[in-house]
PDB file of N, CA and C in Angstrom:
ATOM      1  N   UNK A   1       0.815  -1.199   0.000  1.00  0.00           N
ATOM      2  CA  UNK A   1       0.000   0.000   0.000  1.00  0.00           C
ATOM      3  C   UNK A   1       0.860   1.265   0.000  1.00  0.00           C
ATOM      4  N   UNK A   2       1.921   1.396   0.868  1.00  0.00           N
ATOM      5  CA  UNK A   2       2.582   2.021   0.466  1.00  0.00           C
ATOM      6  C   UNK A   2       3.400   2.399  -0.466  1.00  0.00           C
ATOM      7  N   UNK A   3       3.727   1.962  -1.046  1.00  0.00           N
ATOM      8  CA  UNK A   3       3.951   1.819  -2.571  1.00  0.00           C
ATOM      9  C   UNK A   3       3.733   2.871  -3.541  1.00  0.00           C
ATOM     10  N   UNK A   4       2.373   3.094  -3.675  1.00  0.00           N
ATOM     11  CA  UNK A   4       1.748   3.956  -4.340  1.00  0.00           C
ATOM     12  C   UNK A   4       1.822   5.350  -3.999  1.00  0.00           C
ATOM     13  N   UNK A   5       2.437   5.573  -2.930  1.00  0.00           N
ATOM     14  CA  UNK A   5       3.207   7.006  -2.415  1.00  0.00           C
ATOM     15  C   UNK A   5       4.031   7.335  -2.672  1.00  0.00           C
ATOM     16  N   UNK A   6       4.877   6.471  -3.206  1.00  0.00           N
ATOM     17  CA  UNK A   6       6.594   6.767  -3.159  1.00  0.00           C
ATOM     18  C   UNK A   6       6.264   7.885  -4.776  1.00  0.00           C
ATOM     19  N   UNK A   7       7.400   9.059  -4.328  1.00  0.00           N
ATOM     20  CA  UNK A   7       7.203  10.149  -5.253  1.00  0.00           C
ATOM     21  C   UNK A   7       6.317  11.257  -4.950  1.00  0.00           C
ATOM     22  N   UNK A   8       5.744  11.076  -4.170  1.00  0.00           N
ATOM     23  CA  UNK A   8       4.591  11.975  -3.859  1.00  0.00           C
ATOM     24  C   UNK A   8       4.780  12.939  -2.488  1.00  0.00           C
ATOM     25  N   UNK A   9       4.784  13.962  -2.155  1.00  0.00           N
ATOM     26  CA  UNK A   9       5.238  14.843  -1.072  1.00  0.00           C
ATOM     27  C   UNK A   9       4.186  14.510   0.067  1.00  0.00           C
ATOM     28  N   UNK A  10       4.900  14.176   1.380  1.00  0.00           N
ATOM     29  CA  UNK A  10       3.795  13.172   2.610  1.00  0.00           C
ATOM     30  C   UNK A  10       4.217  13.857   3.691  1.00  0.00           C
ATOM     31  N   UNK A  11       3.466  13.695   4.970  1.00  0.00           N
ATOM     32  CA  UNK A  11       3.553  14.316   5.845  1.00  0.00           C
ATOM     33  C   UNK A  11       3.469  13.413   6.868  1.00  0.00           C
ATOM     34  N   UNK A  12       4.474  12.976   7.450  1.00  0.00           N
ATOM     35  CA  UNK A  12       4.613  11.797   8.371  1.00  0.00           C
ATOM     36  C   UNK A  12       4.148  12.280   9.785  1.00  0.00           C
ATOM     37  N   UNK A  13       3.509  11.529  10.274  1.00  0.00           N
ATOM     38  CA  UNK A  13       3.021  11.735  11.965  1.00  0.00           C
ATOM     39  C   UNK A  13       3.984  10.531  12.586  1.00  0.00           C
ATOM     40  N   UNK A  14       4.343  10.805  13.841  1.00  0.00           N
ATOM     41  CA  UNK A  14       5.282   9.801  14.766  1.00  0.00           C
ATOM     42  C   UNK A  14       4.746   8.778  15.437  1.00  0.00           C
ATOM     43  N   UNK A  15       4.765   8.301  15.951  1.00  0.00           N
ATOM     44  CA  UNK A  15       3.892   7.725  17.468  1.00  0.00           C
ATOM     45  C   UNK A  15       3.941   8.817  18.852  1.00  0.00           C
ATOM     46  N   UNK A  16       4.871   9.484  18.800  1.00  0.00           N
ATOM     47  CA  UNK A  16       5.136  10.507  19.674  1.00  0.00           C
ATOM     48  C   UNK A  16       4.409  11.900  19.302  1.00  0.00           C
ATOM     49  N   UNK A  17       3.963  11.380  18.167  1.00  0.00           N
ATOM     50  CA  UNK A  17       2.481  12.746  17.748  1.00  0.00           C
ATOM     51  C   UNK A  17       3.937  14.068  17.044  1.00  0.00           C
ATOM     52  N   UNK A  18       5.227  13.537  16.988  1.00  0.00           N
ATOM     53  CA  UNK A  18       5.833  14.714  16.390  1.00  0.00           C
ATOM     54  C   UNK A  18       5.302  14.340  14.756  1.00  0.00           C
ATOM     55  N   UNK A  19       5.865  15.312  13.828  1.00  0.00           N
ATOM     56  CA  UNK A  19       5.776  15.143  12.323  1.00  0.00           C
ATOM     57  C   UNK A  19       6.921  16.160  11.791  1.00  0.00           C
ATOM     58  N   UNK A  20       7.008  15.265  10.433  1.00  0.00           N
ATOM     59  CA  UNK A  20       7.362  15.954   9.365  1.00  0.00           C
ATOM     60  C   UNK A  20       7.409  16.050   8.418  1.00  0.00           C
ATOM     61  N   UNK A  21       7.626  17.442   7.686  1.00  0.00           N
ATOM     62  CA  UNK A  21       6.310  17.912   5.881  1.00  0.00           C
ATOM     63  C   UNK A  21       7.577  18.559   5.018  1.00  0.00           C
ATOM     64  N   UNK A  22       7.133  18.313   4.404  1.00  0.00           N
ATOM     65  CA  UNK A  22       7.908  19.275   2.879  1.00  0.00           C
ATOM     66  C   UNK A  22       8.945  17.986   2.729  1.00  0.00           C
ATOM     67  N   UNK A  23       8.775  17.172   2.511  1.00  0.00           N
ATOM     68  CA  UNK A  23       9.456  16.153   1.666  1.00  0.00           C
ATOM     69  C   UNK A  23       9.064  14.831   0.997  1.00  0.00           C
ATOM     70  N   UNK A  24       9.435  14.339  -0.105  1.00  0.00           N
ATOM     71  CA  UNK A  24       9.229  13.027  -0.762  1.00  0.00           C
ATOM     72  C   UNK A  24       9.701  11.971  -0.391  1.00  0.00           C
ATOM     73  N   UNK A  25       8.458  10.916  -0.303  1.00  0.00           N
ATOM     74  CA  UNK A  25       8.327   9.452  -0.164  1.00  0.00           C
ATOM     75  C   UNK A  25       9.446   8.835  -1.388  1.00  0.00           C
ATOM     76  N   UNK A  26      10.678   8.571  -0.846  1.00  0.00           N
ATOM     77  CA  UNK A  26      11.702   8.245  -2.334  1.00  0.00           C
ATOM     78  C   UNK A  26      11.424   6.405  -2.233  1.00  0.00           C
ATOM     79  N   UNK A  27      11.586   5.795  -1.125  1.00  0.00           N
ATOM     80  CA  UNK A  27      11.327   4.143  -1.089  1.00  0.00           C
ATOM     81  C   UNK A  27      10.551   3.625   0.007  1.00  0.00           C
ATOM     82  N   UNK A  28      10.435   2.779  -0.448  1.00  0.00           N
ATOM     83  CA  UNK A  28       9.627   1.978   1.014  1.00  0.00           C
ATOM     84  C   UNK A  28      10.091   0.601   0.890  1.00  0.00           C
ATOM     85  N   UNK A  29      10.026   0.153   1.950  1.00  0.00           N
ATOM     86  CA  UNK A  29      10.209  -1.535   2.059  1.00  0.00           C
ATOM     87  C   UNK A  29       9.472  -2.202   3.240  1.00  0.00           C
ATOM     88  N   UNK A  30      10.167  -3.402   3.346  1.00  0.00           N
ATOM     89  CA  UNK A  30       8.878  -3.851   4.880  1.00  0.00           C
ATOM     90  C   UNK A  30       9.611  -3.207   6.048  1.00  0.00           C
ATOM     91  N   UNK A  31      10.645  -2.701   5.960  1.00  0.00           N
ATOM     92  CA  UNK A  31      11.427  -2.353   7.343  1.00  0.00           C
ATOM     93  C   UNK A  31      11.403  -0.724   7.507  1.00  0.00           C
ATOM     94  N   UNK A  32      11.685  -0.130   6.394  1.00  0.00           N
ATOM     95  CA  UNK A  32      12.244   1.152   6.464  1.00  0.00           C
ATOM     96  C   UNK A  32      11.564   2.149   5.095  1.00  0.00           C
ATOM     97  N   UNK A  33      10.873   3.717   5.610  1.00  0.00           N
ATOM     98  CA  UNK A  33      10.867   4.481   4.084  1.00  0.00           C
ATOM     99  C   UNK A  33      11.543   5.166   4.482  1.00  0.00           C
ATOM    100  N   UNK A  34      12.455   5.693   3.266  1.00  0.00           N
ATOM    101  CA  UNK A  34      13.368   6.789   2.378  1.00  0.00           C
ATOM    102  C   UNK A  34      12.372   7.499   2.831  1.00  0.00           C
ATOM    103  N   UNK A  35      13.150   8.940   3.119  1.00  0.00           N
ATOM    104  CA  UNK A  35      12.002  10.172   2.906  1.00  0.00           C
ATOM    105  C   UNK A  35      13.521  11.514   2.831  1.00  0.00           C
ATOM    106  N   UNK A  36      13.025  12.212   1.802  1.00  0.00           N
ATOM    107  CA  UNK A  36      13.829  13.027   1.243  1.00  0.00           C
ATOM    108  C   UNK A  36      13.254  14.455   1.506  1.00  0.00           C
ATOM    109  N   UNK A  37      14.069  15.502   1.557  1.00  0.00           N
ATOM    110  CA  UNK A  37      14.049  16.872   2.001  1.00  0.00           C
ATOM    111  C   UNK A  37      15.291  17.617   1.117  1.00  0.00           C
ATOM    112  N   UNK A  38      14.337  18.979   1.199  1.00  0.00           N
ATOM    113  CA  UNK A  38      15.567  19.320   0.550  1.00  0.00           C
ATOM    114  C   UNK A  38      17.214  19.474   1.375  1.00  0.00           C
ATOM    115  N   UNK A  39      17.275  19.760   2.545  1.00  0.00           N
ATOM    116  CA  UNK A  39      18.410  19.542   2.850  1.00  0.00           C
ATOM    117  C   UNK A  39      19.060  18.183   3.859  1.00  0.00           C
ATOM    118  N   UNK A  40      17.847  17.121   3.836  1.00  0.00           N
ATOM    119  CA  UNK A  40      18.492  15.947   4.297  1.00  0.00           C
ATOM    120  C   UNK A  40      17.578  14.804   3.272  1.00  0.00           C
ATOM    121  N   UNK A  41      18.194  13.166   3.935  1.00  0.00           N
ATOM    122  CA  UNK A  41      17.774  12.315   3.803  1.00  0.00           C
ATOM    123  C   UNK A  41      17.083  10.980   4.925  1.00  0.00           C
ATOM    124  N   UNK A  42      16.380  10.720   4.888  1.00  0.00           N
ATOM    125  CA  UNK A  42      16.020  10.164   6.334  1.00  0.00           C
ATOM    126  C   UNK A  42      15.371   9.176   6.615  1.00  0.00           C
ATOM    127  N   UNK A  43      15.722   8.071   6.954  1.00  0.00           N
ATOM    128  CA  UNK A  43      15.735   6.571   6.456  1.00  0.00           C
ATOM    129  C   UNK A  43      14.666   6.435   8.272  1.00  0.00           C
ATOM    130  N   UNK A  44      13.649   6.071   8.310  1.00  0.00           N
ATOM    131  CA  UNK A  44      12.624   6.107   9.074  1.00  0.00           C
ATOM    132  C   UNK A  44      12.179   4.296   9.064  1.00  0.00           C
ATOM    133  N   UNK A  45      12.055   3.791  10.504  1.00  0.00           N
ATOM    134  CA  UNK A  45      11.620   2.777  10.332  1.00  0.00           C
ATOM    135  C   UNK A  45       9.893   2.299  10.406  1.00  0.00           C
ATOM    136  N   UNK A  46       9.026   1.576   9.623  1.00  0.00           N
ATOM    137  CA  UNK A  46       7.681   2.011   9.882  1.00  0.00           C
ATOM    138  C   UNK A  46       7.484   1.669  10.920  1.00  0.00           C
ATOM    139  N   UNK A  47       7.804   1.185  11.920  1.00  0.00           N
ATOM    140  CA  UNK A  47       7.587   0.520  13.388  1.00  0.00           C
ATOM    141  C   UNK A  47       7.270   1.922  14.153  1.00  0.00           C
ATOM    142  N   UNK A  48       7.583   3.015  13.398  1.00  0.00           N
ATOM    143  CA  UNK A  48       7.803   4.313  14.127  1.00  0.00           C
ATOM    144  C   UNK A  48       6.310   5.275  14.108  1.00  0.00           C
ATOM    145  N   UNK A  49       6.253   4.820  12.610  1.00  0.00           N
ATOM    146  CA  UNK A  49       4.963   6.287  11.930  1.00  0.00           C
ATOM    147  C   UNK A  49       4.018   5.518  12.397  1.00  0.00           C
ATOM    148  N   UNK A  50       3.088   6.074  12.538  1.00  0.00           N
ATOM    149  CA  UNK A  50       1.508   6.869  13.142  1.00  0.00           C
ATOM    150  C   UNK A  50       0.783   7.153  11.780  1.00  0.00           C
ATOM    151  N   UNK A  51       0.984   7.575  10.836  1.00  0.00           N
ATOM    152  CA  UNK A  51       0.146   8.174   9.928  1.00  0.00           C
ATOM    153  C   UNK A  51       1.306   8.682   8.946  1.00  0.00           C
ATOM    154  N   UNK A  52       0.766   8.646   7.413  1.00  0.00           N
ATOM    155  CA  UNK A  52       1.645   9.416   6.370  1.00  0.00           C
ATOM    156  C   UNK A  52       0.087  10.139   6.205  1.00  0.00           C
ATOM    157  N   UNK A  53       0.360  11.570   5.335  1.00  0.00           N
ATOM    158  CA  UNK A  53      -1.039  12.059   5.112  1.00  0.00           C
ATOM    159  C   UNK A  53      -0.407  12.450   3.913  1.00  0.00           C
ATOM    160  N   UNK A  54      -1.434  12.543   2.441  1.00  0.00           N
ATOM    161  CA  UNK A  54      -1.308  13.516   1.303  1.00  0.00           C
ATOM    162  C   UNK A  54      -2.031  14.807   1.359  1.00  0.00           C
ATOM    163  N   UNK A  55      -1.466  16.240   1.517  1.00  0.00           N
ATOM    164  CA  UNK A  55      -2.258  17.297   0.636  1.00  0.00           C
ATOM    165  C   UNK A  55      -3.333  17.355  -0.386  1.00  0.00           C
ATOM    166  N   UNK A  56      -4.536  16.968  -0.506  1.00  0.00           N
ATOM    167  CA  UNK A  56      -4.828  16.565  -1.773  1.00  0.00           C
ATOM    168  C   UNK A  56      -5.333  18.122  -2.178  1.00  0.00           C
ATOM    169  N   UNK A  57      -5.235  19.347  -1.469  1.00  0.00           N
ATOM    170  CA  UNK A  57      -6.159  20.815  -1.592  1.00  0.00           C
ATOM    171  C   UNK A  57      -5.626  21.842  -0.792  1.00  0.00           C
ATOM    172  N   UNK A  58      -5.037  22.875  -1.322  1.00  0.00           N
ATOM    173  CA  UNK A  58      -4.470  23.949  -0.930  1.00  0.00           C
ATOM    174  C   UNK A  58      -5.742  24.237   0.221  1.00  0.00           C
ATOM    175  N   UNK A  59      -5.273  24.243   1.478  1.00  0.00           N
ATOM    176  CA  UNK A  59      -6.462  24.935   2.586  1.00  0.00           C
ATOM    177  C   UNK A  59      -6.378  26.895   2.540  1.00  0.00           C
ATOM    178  N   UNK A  60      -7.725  26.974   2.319  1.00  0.00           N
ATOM    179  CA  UNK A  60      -8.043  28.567   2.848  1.00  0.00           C
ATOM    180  C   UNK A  60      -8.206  28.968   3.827  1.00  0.00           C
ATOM    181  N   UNK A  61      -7.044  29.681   4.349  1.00  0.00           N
ATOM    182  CA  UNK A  61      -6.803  30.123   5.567  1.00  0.00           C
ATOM    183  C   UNK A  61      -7.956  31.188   6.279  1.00  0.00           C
ATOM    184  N   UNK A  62      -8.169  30.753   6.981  1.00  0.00           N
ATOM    185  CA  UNK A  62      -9.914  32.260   7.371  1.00  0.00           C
ATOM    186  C   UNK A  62      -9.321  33.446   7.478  1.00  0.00           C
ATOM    187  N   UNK A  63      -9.859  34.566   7.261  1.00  0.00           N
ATOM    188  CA  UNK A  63      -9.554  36.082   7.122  1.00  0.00           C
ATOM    189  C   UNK A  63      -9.946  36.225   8.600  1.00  0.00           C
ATOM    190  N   UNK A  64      -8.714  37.531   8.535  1.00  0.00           N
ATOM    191  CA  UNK A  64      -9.079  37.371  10.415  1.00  0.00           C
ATOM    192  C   UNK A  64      -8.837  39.335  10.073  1.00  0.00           C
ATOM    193  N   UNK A  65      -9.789  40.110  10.504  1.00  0.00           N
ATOM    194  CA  UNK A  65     -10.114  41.191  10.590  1.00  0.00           C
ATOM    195  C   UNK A  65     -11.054  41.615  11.544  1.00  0.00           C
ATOM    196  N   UNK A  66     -10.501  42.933  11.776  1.00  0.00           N
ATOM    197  CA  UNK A  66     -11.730  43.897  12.401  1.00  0.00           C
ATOM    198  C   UNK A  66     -12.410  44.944  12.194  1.00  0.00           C
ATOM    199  N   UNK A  67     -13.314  44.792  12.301  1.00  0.00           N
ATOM    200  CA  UNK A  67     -14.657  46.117  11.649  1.00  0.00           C
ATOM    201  C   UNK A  67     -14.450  46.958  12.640  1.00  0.00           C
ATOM    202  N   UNK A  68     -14.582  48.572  12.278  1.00  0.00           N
ATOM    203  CA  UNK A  68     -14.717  49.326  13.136  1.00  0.00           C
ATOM    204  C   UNK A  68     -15.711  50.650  12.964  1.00  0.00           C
TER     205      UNK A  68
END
């Protein structure tokens, strides 16, 4: 299943509820995914992640103003 991610920009959740975004799913295997950034590389074991998530939709941030 994972599989079908690799290439695609993911957003890993931990078990420790940390995460991290802005990089590509480069491999996966039964032990370990590749996950690439632009200034590292980072070999993650799945025993670890909690969740990968895809972006599938730029979110609109709410307008935050005041009337006066």
């Amino acid at each position: 299943m994972l599989e079908s991610l690799q290439g695609k920009e993911v957003i890993i959740t931990f078990l420790d509820g940390a995460h991290i975004s802005g990089g590509v799913l480069e491999q996966v295997d039964d032990k370990f995914v590749k996950y690439r950034t632009e200034y590292q590389e980072v070999y993650i074991p799945i025993s670890s992640i909690r969740t990968l998530a895809i972006d599938t939709k730029e979110r609109q941030r709410p307008r935050v103003g005041f009337a006066i």
